[in-house]
PDB file of N, CA and C in Angstrom:
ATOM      1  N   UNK A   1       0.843  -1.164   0.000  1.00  0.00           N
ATOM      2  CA  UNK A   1       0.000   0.000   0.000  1.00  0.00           C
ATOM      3  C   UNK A   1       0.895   1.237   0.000  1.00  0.00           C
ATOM      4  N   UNK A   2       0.399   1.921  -0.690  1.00  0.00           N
ATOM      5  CA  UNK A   2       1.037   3.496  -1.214  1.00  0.00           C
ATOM      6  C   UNK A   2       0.691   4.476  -0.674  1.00  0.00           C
ATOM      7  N   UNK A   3       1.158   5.530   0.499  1.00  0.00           N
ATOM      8  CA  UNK A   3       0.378   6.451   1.379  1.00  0.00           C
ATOM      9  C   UNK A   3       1.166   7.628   0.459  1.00  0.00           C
ATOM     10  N   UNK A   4       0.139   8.869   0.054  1.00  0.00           N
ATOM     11  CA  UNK A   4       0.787   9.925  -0.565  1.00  0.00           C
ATOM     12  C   UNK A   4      -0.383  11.122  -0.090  1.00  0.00           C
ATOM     13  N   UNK A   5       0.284  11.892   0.700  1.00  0.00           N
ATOM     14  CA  UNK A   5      -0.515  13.054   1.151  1.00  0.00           C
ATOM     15  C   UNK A   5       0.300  14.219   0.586  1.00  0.00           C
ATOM     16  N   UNK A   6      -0.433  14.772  -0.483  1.00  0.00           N
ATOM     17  CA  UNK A   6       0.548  16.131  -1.207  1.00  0.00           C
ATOM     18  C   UNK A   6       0.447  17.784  -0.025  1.00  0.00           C
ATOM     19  N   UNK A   7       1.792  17.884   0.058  1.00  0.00           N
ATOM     20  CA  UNK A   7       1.897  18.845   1.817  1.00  0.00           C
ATOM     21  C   UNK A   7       1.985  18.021   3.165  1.00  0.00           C
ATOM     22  N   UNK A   8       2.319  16.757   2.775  1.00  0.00           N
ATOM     23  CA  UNK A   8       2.145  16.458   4.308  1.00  0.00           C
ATOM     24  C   UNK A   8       3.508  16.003   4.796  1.00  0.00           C
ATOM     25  N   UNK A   9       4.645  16.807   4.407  1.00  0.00           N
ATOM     26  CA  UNK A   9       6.052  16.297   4.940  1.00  0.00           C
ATOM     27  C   UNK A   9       5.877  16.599   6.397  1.00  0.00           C
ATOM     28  N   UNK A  10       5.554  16.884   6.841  1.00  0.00           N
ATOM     29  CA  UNK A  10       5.486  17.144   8.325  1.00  0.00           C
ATOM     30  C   UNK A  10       4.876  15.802   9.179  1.00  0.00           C
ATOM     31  N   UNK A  11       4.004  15.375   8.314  1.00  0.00           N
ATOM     32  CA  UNK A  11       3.598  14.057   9.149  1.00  0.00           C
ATOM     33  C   UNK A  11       4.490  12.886   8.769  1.00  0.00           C
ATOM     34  N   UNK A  12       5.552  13.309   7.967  1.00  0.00           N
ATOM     35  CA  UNK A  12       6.139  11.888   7.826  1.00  0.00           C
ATOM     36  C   UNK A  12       6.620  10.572   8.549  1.00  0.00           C
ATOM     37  N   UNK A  13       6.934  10.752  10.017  1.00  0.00           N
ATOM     38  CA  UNK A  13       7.186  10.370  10.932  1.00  0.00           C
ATOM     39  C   UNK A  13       5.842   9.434  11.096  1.00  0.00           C
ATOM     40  N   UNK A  14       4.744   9.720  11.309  1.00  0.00           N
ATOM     41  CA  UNK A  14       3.695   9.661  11.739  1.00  0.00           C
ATOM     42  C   UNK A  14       2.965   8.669  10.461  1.00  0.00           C
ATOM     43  N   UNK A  15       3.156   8.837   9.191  1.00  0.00           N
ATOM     44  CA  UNK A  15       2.931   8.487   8.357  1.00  0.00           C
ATOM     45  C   UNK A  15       3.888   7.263   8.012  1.00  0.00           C
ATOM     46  N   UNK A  16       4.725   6.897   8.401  1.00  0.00           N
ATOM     47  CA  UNK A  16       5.818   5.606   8.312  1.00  0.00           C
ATOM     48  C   UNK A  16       5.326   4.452   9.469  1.00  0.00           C
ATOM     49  N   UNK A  17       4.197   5.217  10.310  1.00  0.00           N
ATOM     50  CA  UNK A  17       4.215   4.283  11.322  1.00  0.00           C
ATOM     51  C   UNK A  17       2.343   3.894  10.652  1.00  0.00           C
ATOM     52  N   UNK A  18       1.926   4.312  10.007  1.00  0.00           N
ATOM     53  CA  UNK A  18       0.579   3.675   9.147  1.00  0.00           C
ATOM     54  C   UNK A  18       0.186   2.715   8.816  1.00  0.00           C
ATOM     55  N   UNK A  19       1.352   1.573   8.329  1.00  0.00           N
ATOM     56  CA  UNK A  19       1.141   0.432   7.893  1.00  0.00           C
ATOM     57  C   UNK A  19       1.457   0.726   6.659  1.00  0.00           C
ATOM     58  N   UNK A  20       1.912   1.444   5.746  1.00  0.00           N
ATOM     59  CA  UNK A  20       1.618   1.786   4.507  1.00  0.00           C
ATOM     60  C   UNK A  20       3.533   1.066   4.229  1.00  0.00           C
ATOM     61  N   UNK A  21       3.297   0.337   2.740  1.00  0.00           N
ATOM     62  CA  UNK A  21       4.550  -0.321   2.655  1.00  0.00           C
ATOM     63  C   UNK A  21       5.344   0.585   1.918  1.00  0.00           C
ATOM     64  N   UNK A  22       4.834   2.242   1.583  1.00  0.00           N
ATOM     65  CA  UNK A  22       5.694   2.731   0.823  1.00  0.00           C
ATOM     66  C   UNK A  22       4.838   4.140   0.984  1.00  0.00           C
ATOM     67  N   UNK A  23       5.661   5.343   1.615  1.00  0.00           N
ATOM     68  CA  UNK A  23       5.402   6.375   1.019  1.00  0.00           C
ATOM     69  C   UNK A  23       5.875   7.555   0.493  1.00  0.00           C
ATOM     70  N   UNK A  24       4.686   8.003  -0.181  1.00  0.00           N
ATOM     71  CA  UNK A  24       4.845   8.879  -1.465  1.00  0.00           C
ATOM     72  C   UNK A  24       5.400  10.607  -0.835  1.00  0.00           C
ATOM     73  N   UNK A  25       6.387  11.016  -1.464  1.00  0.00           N
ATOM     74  CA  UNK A  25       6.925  12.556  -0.788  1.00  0.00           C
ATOM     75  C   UNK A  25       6.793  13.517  -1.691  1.00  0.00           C
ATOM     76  N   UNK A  26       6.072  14.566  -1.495  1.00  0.00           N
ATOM     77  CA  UNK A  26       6.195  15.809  -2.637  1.00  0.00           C
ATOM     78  C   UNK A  26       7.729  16.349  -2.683  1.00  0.00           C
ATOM     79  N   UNK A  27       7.440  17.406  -3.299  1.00  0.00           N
ATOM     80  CA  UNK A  27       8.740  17.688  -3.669  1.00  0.00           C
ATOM     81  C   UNK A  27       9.236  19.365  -2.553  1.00  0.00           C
ATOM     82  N   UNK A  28       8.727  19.321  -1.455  1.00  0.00           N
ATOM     83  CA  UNK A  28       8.877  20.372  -0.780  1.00  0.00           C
ATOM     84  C   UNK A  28       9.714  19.479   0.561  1.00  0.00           C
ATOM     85  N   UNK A  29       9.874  18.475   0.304  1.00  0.00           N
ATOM     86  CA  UNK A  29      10.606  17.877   1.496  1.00  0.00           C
ATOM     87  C   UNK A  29      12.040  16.999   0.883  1.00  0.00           C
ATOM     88  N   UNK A  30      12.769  17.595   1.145  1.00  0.00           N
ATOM     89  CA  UNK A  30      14.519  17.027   0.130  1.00  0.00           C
ATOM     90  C   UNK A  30      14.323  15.864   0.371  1.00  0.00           C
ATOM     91  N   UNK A  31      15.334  14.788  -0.478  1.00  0.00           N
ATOM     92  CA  UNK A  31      15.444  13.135  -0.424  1.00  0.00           C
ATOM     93  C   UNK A  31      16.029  13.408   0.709  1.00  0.00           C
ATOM     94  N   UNK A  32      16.771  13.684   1.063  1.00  0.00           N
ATOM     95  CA  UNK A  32      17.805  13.763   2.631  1.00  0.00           C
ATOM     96  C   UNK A  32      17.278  13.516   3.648  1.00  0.00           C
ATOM     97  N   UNK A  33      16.393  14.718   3.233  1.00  0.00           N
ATOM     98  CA  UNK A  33      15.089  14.678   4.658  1.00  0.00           C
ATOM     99  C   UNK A  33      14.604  13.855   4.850  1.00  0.00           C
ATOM    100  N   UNK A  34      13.722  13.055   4.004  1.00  0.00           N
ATOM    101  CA  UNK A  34      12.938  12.284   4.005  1.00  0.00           C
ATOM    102  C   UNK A  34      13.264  10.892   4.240  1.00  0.00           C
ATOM    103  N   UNK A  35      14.742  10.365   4.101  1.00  0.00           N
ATOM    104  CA  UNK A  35      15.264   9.628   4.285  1.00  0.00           C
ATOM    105  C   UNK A  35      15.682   9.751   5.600  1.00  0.00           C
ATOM    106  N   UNK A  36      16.237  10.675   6.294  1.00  0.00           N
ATOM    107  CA  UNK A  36      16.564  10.740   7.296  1.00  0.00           C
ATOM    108  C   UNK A  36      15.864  10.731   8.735  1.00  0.00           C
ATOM    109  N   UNK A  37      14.252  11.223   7.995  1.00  0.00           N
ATOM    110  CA  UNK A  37      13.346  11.331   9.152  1.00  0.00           C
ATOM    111  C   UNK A  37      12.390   9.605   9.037  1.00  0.00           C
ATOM    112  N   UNK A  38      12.332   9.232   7.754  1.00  0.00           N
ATOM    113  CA  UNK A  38      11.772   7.736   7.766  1.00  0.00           C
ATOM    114  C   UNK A  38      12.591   6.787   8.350  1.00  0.00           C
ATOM    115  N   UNK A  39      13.696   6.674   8.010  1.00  0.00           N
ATOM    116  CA  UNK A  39      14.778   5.502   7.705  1.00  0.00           C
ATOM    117  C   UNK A  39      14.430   4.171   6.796  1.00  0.00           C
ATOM    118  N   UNK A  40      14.591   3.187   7.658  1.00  0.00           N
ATOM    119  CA  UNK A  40      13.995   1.939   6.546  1.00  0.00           C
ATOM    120  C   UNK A  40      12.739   1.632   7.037  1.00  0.00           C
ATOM    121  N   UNK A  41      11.868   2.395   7.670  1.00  0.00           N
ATOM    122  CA  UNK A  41      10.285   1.932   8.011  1.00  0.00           C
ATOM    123  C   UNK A  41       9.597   1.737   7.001  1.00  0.00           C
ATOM    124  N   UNK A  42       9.843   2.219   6.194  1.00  0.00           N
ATOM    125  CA  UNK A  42       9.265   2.046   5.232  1.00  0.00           C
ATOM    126  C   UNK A  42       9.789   2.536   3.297  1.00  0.00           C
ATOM    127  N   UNK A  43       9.311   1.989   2.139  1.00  0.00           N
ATOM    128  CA  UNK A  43       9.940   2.516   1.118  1.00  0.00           C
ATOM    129  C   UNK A  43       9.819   4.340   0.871  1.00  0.00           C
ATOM    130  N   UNK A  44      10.300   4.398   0.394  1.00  0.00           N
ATOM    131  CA  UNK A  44       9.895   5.962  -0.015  1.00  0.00           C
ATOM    132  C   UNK A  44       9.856   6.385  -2.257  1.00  0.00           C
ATOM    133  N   UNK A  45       8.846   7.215  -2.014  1.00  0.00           N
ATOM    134  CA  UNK A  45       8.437   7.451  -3.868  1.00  0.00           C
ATOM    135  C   UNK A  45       8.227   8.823  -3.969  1.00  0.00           C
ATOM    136  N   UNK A  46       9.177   9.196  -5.300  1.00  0.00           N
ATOM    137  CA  UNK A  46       8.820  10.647  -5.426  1.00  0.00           C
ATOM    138  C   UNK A  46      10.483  10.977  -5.861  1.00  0.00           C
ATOM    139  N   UNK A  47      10.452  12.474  -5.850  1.00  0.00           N
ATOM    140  CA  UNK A  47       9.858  13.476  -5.364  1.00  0.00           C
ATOM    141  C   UNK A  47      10.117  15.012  -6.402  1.00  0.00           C
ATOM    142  N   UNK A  48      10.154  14.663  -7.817  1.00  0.00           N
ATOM    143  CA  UNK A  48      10.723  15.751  -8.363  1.00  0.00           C
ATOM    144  C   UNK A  48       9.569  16.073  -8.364  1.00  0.00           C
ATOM    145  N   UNK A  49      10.180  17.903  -8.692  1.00  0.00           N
ATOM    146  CA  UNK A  49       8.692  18.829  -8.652  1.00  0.00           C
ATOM    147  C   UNK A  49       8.458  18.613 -10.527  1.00  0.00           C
ATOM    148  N   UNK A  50       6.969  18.502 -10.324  1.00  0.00           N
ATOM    149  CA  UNK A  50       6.656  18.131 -11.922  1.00  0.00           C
ATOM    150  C   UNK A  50       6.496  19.507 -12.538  1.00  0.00           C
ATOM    151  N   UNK A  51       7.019  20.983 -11.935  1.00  0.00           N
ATOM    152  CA  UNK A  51       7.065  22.087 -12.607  1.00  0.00           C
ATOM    153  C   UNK A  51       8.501  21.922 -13.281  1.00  0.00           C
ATOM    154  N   UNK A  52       9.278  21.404 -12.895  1.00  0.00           N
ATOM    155  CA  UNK A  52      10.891  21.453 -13.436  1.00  0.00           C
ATOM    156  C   UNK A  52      10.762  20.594 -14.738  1.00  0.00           C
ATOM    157  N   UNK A  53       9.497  20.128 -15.063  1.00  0.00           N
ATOM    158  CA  UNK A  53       9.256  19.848 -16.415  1.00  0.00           C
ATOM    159  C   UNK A  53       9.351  20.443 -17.336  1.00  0.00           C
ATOM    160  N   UNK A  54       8.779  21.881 -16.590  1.00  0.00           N
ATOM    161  CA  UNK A  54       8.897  22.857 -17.895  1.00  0.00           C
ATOM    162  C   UNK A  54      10.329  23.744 -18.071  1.00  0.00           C
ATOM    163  N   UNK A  55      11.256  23.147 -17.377  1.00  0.00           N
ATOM    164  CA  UNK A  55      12.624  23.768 -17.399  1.00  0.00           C
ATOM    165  C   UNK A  55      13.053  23.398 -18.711  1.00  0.00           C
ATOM    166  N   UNK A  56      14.719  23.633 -19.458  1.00  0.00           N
ATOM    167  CA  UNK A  56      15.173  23.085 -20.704  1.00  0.00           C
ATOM    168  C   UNK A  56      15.708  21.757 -19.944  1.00  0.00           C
ATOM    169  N   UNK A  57      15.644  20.703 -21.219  1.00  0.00           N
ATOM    170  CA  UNK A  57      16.139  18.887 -21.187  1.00  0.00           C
ATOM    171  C   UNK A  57      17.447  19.126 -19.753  1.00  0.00           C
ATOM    172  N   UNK A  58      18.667  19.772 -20.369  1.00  0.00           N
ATOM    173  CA  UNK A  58      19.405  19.672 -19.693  1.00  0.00           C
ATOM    174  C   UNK A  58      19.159  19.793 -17.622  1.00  0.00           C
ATOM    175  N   UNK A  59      18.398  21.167 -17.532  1.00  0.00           N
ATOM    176  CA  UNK A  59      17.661  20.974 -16.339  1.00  0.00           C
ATOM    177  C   UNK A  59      16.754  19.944 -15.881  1.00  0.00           C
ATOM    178  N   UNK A  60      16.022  19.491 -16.466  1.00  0.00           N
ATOM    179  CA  UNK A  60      15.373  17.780 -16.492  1.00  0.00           C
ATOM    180  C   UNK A  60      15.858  16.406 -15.699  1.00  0.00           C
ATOM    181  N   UNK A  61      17.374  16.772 -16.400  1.00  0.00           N
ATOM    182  CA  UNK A  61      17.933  15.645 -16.143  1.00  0.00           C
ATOM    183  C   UNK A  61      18.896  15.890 -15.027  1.00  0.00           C
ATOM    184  N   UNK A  62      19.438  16.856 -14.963  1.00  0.00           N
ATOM    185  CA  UNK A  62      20.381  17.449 -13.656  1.00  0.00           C
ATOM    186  C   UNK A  62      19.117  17.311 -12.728  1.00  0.00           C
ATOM    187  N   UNK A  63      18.528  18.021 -12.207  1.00  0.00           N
ATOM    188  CA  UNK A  63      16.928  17.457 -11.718  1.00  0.00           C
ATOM    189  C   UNK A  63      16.606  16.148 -11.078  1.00  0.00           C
ATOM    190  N   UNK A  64      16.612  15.627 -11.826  1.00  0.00           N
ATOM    191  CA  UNK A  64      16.827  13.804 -12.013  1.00  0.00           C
ATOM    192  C   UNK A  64      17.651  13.476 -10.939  1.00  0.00           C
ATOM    193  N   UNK A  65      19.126  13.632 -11.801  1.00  0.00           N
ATOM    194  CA  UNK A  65      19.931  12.810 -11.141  1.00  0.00           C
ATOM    195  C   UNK A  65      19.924  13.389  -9.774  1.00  0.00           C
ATOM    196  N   UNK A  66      19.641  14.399  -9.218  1.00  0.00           N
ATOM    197  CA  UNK A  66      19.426  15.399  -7.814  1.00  0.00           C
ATOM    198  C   UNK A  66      18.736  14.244  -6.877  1.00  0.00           C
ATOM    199  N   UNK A  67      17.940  14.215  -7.740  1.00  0.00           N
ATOM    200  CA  UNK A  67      16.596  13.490  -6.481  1.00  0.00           C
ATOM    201  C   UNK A  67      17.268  12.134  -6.147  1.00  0.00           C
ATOM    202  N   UNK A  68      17.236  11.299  -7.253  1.00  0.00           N
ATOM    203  CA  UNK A  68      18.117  10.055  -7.526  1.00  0.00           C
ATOM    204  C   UNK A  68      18.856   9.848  -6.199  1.00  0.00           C
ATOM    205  N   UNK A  69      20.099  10.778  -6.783  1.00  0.00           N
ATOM    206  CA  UNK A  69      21.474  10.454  -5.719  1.00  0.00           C
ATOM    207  C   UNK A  69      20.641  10.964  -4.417  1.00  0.00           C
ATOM    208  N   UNK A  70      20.160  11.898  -4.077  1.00  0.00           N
ATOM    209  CA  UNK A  70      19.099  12.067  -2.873  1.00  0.00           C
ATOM    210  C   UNK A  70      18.700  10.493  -2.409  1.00  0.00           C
ATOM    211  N   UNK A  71      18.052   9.591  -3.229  1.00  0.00           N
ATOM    212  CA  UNK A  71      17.676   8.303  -2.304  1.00  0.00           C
ATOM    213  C   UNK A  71      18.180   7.589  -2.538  1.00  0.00           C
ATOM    214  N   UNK A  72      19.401   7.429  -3.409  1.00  0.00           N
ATOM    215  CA  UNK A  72      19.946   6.247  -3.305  1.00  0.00           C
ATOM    216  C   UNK A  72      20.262   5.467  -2.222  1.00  0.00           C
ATOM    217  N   UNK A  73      20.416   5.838  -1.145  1.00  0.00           N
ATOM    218  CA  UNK A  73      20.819   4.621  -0.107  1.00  0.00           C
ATOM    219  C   UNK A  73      19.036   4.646   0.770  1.00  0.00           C
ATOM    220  N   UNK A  74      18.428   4.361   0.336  1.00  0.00           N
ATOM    221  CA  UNK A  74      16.575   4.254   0.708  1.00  0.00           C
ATOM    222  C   UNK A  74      16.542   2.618  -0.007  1.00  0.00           C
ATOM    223  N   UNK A  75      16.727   1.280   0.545  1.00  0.00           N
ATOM    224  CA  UNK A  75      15.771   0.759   0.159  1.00  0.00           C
ATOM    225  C   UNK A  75      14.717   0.194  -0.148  1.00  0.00           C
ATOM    226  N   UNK A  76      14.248  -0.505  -1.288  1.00  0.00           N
ATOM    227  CA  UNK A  76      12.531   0.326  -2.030  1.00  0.00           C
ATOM    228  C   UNK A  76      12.568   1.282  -2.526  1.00  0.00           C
ATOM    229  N   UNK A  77      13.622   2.509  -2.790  1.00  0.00           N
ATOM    230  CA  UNK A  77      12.952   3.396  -3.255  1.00  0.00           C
ATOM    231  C   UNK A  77      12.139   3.335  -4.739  1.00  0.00           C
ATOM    232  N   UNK A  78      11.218   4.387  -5.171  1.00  0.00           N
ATOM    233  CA  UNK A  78      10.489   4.104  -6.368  1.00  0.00           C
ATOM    234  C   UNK A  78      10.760   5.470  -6.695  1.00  0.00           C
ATOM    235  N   UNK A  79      11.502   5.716  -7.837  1.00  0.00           N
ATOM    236  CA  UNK A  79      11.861   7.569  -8.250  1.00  0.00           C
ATOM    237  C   UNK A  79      10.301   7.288  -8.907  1.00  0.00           C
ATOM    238  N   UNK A  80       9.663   9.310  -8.788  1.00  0.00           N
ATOM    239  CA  UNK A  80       8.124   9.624  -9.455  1.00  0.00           C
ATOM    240  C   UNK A  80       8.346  10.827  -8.958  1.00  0.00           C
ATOM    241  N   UNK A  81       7.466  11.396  -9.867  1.00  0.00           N
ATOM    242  CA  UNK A  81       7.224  13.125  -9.476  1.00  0.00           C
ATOM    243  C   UNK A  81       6.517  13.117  -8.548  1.00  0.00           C
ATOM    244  N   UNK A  82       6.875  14.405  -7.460  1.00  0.00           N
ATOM    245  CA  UNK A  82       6.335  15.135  -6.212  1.00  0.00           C
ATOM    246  C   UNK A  82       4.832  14.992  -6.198  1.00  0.00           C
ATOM    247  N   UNK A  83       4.112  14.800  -7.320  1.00  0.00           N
ATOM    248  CA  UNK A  83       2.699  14.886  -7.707  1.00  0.00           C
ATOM    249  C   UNK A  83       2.520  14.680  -8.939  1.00  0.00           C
ATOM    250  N   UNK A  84       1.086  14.988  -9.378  1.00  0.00           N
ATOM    251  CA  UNK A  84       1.358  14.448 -10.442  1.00  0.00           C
ATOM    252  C   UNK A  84       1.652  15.629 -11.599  1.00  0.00           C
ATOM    253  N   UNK A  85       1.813  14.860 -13.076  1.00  0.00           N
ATOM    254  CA  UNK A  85       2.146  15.198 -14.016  1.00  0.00           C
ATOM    255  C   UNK A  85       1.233  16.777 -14.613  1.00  0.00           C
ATOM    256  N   UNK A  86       1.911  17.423 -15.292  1.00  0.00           N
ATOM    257  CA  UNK A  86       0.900  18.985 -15.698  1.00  0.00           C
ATOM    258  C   UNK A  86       0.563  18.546 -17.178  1.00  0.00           C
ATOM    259  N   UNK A  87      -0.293  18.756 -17.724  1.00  0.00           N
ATOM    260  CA  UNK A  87      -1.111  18.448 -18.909  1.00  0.00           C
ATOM    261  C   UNK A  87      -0.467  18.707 -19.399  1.00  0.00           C
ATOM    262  N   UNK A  88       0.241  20.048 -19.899  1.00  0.00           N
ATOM    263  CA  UNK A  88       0.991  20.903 -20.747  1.00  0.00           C
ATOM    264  C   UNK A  88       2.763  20.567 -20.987  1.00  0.00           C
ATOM    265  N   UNK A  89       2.777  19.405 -19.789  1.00  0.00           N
ATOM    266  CA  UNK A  89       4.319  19.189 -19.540  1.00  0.00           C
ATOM    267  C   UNK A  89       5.007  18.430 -21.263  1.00  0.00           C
ATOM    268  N   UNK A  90       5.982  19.283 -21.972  1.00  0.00           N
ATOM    269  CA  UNK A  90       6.670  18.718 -23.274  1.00  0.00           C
ATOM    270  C   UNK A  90       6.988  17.686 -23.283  1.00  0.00           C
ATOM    271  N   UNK A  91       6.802  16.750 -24.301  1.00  0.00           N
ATOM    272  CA  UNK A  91       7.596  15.722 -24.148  1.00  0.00           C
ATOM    273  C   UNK A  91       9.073  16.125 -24.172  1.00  0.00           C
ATOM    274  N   UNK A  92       9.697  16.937 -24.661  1.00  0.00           N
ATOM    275  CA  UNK A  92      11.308  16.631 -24.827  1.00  0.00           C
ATOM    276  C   UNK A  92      11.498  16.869 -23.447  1.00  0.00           C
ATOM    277  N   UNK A  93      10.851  17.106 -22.187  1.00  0.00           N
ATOM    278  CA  UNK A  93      11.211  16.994 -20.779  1.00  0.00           C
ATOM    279  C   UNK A  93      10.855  15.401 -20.605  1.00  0.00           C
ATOM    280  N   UNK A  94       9.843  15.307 -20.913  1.00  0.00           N
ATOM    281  CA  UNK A  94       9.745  13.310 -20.170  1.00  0.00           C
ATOM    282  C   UNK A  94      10.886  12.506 -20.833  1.00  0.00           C
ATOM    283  N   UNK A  95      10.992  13.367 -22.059  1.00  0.00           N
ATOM    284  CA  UNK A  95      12.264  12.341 -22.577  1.00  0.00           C
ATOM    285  C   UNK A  95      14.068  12.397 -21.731  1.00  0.00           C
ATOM    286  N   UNK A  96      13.452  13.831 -21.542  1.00  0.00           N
ATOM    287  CA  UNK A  96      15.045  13.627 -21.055  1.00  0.00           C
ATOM    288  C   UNK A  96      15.117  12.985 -19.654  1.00  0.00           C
ATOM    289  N   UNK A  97      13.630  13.163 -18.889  1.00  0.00           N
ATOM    290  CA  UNK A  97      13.994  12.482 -17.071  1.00  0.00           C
ATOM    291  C   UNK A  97      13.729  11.161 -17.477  1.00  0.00           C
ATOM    292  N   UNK A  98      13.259  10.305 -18.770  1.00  0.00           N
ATOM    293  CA  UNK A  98      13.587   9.184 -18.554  1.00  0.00           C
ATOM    294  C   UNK A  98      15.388   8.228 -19.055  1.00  0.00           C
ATOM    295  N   UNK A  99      15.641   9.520 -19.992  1.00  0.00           N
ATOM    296  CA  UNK A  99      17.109   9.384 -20.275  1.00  0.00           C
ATOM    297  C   UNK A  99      17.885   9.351 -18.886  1.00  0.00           C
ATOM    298  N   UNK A 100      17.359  10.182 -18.112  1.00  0.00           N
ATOM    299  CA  UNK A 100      18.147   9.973 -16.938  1.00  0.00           C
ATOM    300  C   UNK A 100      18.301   9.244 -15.853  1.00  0.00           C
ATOM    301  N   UNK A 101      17.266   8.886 -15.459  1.00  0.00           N
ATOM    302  CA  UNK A 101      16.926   7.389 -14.989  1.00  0.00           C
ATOM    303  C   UNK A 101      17.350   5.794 -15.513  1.00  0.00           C
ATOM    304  N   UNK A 102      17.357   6.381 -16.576  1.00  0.00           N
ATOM    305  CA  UNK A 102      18.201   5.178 -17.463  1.00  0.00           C
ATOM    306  C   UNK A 102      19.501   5.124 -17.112  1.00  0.00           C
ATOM    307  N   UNK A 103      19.705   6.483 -17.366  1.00  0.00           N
ATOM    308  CA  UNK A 103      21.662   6.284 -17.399  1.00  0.00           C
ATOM    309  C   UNK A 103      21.976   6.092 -15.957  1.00  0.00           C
ATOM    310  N   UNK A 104      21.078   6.646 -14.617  1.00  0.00           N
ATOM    311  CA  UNK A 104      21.246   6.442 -13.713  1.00  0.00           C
ATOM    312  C   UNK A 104      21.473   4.850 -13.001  1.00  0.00           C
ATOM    313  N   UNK A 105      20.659   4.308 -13.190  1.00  0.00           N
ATOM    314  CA  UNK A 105      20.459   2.613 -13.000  1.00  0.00           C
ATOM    315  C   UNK A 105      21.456   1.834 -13.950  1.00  0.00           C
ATOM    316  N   UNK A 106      21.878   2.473 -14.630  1.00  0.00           N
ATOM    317  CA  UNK A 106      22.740   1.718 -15.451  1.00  0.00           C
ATOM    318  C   UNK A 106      23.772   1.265 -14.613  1.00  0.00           C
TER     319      UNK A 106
END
C-alpha cells in the first residue's frame, strides 16, 4: 500500500508508522530529509517537482539525477514526481527524465 498526502512532509514520521509499505513525498521535502526522518520503516516514492518539467532537457535531467542520488541509499525506493504530471508538460522533458533514470540505474 502506497500512502501519498501532497503537503504532508510534516507528518512523515507519523505516516511511516501507518502500515503503509511505501510512502509517497512531494517535492517540498529534500530526499535527505525524508530519508533521514523515515529511515527503513518504510519505502519511499517521489519526489521531483513536476514544474521542473517545464525547465530546458538539460535541467530535467540534472533534476533527475538530484533526487536520484538524494535516495539512493533508501531501500525500495520508487523515483516519481512530487505529484502528479501537468497536462501541458513537453515531451522533450519526459524524454530527457527518462534518459536519466536510465543512465542512472545503469
Amino acid at each position: 500500500m502506497i500512502v501519498y498526502l501532497n503537503g504532508g512532509g510534516h507528518l512523515l514520521e507519523v505516516l511511516a508508522e501507518s502500515g503503509a509499505d511505501v510512502l509517497g513525498v512531494d517535492w517540498r521535502v529534500t530526499p535527505e530529509e525524508a530519508v533521514a526522518r523515515v529511515g527503513d520503516r518504510v519505502a519511499l516514492q517521489g519526489n521531483l517537482d513536476p514544474c521542473i518539467l517545464f525547465a530546458p532537457p538539460e535541467v530535467v535531467r540534472a533534476e533527475t539525477t538530484r533526487v536520484l542520488e538524494g535516495f539512493a541509499g533508501q531501500d525500495g525506493y520508487i523515483f516519481n514526481l512530487g505529484s502528479g504530471i501537468l497536462p501541458e508538460t513537453p515531451i522533450e522533458s519526459m524524454e530527457a527524465l527518462f534518459e536519466a533514470v536510465r543512465v542512472f540505474g545503469a
